[in-house]
C-alpha atoms as a PDB file:
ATOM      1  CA  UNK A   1      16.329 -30.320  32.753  1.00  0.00           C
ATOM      2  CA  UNK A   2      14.501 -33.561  32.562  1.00  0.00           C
ATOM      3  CA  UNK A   3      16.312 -36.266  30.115  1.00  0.00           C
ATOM      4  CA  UNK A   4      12.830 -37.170  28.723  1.00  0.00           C
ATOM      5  CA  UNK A   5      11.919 -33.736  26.901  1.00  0.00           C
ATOM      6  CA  UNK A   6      15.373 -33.982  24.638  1.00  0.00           C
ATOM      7  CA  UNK A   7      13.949 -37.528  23.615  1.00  0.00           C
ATOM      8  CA  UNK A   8      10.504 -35.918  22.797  1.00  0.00           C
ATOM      9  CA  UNK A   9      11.597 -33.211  20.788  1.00  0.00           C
ATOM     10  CA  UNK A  10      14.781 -34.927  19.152  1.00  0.00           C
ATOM     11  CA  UNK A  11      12.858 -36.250  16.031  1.00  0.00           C
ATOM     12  CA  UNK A  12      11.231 -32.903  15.456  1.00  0.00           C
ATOM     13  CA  UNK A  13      15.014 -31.251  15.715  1.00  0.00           C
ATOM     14  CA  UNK A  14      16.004 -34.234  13.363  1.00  0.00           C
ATOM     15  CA  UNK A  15      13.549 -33.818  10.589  1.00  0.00           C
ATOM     16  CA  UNK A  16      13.917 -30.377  10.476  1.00  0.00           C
ATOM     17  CA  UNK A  17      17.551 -30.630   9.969  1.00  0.00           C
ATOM     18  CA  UNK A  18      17.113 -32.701   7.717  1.00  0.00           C
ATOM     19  CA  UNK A  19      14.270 -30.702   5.734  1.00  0.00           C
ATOM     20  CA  UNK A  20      17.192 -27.973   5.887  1.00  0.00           C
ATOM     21  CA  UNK A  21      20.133 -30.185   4.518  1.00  0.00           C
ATOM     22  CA  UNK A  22      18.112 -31.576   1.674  1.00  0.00           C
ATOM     23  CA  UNK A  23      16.881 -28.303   0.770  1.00  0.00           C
ATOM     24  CA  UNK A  24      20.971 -27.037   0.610  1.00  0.00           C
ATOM     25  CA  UNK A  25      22.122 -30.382  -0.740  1.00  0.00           C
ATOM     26  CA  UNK A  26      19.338 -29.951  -3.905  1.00  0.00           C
ATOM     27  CA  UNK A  27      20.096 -26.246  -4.307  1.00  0.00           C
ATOM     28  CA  UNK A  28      24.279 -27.210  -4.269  1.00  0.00           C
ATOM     29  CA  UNK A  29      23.985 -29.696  -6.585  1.00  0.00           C
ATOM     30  CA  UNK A  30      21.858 -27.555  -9.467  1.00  0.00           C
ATOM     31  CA  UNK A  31      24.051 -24.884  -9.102  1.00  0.00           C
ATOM     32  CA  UNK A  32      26.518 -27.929 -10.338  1.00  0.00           C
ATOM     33  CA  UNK A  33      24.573 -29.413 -12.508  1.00  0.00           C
ATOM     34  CA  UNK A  34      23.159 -26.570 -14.882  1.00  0.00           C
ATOM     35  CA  UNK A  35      24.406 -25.443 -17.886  1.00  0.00           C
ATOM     36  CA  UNK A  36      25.628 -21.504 -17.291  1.00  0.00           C
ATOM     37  CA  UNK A  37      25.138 -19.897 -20.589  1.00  0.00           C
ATOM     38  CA  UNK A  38      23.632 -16.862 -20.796  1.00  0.00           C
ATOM     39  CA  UNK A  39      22.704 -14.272 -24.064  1.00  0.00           C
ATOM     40  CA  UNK A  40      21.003 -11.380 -24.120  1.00  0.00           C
ATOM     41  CA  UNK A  41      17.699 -13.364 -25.861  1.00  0.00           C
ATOM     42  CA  UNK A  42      17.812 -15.342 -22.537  1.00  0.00           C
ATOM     43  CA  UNK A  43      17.985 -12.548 -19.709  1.00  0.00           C
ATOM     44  CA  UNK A  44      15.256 -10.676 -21.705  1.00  0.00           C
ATOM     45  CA  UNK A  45      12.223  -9.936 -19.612  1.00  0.00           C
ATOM     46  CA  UNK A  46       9.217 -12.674 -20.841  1.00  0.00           C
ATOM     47  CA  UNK A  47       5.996 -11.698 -20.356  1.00  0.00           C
ATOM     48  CA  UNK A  48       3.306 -14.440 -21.936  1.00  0.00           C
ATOM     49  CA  UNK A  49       5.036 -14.818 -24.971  1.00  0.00           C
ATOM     50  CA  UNK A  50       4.754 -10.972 -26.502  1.00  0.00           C
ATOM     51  CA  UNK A  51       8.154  -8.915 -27.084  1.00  0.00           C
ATOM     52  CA  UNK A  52       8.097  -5.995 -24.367  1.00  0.00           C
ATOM     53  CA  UNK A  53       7.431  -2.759 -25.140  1.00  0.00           C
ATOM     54  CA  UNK A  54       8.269   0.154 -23.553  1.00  0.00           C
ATOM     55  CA  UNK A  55       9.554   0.704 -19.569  1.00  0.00           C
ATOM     56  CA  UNK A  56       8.678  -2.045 -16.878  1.00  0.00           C
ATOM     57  CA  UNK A  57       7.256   1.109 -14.699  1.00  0.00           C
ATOM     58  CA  UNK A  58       4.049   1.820 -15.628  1.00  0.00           C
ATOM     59  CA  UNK A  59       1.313   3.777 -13.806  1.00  0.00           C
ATOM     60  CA  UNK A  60      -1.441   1.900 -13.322  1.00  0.00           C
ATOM     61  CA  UNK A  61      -4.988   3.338 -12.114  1.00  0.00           C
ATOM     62  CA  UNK A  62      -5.460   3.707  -8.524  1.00  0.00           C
ATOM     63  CA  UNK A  63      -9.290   2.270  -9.007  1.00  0.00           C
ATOM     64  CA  UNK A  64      -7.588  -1.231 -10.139  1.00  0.00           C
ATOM     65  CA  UNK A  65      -6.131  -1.584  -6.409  1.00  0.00           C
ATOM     66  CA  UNK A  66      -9.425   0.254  -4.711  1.00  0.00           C
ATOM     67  CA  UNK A  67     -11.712  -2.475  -6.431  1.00  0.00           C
ATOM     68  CA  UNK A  68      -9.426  -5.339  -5.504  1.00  0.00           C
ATOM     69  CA  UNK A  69      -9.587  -4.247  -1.871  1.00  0.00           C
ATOM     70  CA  UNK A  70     -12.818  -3.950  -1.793  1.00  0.00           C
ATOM     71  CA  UNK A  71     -13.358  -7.610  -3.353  1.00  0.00           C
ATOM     72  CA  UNK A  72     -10.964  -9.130  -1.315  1.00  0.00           C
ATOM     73  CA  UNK A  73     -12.195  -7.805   1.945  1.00  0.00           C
ATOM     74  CA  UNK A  74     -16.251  -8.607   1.187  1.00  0.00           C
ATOM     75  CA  UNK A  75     -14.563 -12.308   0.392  1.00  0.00           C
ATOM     76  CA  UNK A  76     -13.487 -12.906   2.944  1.00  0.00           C
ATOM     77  CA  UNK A  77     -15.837 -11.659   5.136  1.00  0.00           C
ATOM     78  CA  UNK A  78     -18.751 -13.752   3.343  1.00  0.00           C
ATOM     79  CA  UNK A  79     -16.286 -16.198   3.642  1.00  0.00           C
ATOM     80  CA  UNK A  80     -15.791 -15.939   7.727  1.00  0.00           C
ATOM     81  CA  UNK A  81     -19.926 -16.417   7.728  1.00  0.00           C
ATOM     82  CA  UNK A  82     -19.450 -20.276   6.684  1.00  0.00           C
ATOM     83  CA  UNK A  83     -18.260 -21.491  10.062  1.00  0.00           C
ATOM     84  CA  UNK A  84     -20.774 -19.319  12.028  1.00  0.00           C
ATOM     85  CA  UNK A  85     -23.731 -21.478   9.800  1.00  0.00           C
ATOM     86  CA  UNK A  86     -22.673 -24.633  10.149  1.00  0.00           C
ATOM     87  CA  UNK A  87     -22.533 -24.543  14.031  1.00  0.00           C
ATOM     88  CA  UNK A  88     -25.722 -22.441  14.112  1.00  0.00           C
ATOM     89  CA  UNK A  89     -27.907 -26.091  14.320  1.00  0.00           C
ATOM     90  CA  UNK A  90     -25.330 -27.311  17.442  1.00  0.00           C
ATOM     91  CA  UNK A  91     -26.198 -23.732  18.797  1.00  0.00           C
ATOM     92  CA  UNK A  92     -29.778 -23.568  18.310  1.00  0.00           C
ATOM     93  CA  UNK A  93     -29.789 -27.385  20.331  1.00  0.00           C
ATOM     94  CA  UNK A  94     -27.463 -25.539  22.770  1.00  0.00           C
ATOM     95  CA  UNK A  95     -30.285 -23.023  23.363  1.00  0.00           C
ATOM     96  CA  UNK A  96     -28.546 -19.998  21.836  1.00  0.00           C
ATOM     97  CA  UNK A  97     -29.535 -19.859  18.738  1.00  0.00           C
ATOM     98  CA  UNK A  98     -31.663 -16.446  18.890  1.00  0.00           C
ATOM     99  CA  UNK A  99     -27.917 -15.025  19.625  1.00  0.00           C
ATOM    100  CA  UNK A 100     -26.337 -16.439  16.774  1.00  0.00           C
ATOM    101  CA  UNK A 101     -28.991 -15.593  14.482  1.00  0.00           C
ATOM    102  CA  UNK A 102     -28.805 -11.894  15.847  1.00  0.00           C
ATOM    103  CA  UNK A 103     -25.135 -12.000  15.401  1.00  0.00           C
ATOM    104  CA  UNK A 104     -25.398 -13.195  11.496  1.00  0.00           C
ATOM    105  CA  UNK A 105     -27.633 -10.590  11.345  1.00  0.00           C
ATOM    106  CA  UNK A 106     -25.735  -7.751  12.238  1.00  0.00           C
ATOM    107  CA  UNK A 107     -23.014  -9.046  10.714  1.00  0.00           C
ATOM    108  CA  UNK A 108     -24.911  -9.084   7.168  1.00  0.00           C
ATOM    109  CA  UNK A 109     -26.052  -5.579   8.075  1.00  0.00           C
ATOM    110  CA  UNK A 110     -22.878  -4.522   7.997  1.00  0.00           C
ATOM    111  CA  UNK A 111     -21.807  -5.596   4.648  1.00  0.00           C
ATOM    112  CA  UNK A 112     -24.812  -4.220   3.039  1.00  0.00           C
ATOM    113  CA  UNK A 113     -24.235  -1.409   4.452  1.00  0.00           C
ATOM    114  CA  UNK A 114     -20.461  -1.860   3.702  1.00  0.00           C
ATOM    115  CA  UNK A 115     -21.428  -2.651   0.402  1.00  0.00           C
ATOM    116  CA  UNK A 116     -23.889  -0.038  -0.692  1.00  0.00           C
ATOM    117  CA  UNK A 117     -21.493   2.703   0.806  1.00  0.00           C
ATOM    118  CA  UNK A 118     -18.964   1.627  -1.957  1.00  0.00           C
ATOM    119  CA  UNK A 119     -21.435   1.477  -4.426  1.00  0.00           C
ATOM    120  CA  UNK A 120     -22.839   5.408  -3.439  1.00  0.00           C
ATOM    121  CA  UNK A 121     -19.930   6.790  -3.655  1.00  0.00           C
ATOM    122  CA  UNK A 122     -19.198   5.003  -6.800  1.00  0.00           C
ATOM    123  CA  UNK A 123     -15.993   3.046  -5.969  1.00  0.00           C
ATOM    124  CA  UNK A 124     -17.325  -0.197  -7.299  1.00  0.00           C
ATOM    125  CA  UNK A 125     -17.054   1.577 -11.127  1.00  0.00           C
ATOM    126  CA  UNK A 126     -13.874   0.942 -13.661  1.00  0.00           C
ATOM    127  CA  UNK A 127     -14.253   4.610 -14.659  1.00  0.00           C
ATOM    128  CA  UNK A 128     -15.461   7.009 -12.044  1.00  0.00           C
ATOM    129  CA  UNK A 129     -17.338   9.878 -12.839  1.00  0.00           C
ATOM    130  CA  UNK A 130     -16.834  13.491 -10.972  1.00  0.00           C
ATOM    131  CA  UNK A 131     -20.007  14.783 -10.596  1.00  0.00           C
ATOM    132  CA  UNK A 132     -19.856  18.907 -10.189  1.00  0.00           C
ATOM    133  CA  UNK A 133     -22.696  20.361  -8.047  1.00  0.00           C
ATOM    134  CA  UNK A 134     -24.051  23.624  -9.670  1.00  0.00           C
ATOM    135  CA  UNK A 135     -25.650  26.094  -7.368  1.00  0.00           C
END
């Protein structure tokens, strides 16, 4: 091997070791430093202030983690539209900006249509109703 690349990567080598020993040296000298007395008051579980009450394990509702999901992935996908707009005008100069503007739209097709599937079949509501149909 070439001389040359151990000179080009030995200050990335040395700052990481050194991002490692600081990080060991900090943690070693805490551990030192810190007073080490615990009582029960101290290694209770805090939660905002309030005493707990009953178990940590709780059941929570499934729709809770369904809505989140749901919110999360139509964020981000409005989000991933932002960088498709702002080179739309460098596009259009470009000479392809009927494509882009057909891709945005299908792209906002699809979350509507994303969208108002969750909100038929009722996934965007807290409390879900069950709807029986009577023949």
């Amino acid at each position: 091997m070439n001389v040359d690349i151990f000179g080009v990567y030995f200050p990335i080598v040395l700052l990481i070791v050194i991002g490692f020993l600081f990080v060991a040296v900090t943690l070693l000298v805490t551990k030192v430093v810190r007073p080490n007395r615990p009582t029960p008051l101290k290694q209770q579980i805090y939660d905002c202030g309030e005493n707990p009450v009953g178990k940590a394990w709780s059941a929570f509702n499934v729709r809770f983690y369904i809505v989140g999901l749901i919110f999360i992935i139509f964020d981000i996908e409005s989000a991933l539209m932002f960088p498709v707009v702002s080179v739309f005008k460098k596009m259009q100069e470009m000479g392809n900006g009927g494509l882009i503007l057909i891709e945005i739209l299908i792209f906002l097709l699809v979350l509507i249509f994303g969208i108002a599937y969750c909100w038929r079949r009722g996934d965007l509501d807290w409390v879900k109703s069950y709807h029986v149909n009577k023949k």
